[in-house]
C-alpha atoms as a PDB file:
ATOM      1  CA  UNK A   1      11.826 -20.024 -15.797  1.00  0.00           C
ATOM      2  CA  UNK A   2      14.541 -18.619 -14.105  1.00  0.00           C
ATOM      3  CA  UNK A   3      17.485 -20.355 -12.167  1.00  0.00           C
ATOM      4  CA  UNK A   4      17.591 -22.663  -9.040  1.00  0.00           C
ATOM      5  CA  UNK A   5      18.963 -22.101  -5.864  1.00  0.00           C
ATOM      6  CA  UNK A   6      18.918 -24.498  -3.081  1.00  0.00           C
ATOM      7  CA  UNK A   7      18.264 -22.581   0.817  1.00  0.00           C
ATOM      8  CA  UNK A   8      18.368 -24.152   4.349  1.00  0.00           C
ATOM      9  CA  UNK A   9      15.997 -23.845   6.561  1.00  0.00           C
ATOM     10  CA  UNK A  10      17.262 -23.243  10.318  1.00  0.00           C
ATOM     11  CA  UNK A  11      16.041 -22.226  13.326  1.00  0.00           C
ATOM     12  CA  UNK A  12      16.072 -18.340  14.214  1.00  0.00           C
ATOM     13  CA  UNK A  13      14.855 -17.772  18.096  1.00  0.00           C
ATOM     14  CA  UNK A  14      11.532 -19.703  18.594  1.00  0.00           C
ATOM     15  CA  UNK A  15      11.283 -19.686  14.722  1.00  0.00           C
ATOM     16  CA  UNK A  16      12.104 -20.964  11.109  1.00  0.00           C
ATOM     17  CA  UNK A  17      14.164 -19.314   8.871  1.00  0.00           C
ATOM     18  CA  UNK A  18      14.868 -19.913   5.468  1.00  0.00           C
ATOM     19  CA  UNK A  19      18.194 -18.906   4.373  1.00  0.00           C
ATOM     20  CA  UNK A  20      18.383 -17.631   0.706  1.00  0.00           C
ATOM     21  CA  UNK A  21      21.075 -17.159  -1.722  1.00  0.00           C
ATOM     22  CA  UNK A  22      22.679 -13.581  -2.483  1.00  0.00           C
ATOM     23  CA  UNK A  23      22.447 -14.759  -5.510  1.00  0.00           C
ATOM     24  CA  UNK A  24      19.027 -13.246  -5.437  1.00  0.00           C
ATOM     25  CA  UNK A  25      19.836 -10.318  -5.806  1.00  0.00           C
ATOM     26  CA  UNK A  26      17.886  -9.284  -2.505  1.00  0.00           C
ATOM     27  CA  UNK A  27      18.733  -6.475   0.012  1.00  0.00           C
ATOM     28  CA  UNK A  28      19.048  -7.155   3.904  1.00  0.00           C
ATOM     29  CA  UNK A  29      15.998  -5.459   5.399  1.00  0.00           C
ATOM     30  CA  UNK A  30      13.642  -6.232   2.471  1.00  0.00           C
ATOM     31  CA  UNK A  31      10.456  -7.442   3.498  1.00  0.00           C
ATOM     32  CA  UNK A  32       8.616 -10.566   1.628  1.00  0.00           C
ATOM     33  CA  UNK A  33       5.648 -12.086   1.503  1.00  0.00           C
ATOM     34  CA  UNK A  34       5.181 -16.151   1.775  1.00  0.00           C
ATOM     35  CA  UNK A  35       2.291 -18.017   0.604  1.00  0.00           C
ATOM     36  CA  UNK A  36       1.313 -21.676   0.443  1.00  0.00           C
ATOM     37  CA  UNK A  37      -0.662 -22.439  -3.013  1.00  0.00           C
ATOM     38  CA  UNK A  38      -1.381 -25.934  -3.041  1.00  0.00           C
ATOM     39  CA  UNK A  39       1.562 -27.273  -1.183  1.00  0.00           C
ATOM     40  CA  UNK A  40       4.433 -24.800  -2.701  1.00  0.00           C
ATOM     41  CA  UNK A  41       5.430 -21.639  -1.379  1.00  0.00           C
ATOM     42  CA  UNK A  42       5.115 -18.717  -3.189  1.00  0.00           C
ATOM     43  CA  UNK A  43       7.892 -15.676  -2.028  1.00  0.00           C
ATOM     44  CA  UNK A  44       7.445 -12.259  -3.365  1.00  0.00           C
ATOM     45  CA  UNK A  45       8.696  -8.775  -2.510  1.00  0.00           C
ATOM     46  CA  UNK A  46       5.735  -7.402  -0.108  1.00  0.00           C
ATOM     47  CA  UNK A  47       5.812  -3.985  -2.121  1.00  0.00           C
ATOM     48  CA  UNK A  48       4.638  -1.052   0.535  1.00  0.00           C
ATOM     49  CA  UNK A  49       1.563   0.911  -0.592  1.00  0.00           C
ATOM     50  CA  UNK A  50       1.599   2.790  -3.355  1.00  0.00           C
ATOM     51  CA  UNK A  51      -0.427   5.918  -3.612  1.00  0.00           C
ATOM     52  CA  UNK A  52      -2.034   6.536  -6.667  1.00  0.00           C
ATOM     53  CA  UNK A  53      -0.335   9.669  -8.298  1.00  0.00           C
ATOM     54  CA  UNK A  54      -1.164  11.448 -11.673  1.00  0.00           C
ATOM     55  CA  UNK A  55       2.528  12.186 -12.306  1.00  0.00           C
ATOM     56  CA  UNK A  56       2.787   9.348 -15.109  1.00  0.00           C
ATOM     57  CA  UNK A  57      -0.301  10.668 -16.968  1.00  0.00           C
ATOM     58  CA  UNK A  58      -1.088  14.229 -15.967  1.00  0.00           C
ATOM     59  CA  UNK A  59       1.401  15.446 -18.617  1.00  0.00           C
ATOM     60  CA  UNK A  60      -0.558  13.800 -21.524  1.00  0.00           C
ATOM     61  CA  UNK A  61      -3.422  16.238 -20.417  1.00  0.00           C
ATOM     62  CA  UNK A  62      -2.861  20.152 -21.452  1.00  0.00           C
ATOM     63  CA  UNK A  63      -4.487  22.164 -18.806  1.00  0.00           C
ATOM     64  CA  UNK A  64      -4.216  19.675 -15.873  1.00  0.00           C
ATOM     65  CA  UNK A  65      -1.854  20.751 -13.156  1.00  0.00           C
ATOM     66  CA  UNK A  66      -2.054  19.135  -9.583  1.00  0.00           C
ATOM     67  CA  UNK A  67      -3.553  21.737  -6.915  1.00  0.00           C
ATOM     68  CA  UNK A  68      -1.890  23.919  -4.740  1.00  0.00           C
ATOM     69  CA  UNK A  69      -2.168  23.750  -0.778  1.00  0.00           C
ATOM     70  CA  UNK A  70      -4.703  26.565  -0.641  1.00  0.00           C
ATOM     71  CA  UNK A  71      -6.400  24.762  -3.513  1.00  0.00           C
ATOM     72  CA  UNK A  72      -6.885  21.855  -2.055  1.00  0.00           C
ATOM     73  CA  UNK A  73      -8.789  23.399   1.184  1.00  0.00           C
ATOM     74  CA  UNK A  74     -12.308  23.777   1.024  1.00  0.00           C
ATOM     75  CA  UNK A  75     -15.071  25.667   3.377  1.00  0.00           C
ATOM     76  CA  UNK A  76     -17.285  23.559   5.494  1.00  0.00           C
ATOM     77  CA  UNK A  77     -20.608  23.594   4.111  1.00  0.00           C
ATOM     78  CA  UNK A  78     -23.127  24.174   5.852  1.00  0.00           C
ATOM     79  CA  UNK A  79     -25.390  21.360   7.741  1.00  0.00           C
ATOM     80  CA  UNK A  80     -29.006  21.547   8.810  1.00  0.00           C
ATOM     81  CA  UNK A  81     -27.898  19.930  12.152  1.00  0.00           C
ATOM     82  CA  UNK A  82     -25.815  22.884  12.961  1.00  0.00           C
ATOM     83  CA  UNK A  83     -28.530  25.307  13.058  1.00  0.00           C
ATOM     84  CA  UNK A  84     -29.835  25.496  17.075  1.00  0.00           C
ATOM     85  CA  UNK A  85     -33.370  25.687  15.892  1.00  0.00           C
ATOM     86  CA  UNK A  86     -33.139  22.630  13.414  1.00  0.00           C
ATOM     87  CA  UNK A  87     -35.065  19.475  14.967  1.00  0.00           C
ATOM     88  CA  UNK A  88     -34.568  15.724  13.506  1.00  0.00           C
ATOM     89  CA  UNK A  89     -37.357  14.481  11.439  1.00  0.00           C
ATOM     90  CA  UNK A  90     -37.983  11.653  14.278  1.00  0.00           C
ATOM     91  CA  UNK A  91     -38.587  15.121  16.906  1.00  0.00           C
ATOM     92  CA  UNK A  92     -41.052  16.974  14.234  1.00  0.00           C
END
């Protein structure tokens, strides 16, 4: 386990606030999650979303190279539905 810090809780507006240490090592801005698990409060970084890139693994694969703008654009296909003369099963 790591160390302990005591914090205050005070009031902040029509809120609570819980004042931490710098200690922490935490930046002003940084947005947390808080939890209650079975009467203690969990706090945690609330990380934003990551997308899922291949830049950590693509380079183990020879050959695989992430796609280009143009590459990545595709024609529309073609749909039954667009065809004027094309009726719905239910209209047959």
């Amino acid at each position: 386990m790591g160390e302990e810090y005591r914090a205050k809780v005070f009031k902040s507006g029509n809120s609570l606030a819980l004042r931490l240490p710098k200690a922490l090592g935490l930046k002003e801005g940084a947005e947390m999650k808080v939890r209650e698990e079975s009467g203690r409060f969990v706090v945690e970084h609330a990380d934003a979303k990551r997308k899922i890139t291949g830049e950590g693994w693509m380079g183990m694969l020879p050959g695989l190279k992430p796609l280009t703008r143009e590459e990545r654009e595709f024609e529309a296909s073609p749909r039954p539905w667009d065809d004027p003369d094309w009726k719905w099963p239910s209209q047959k």
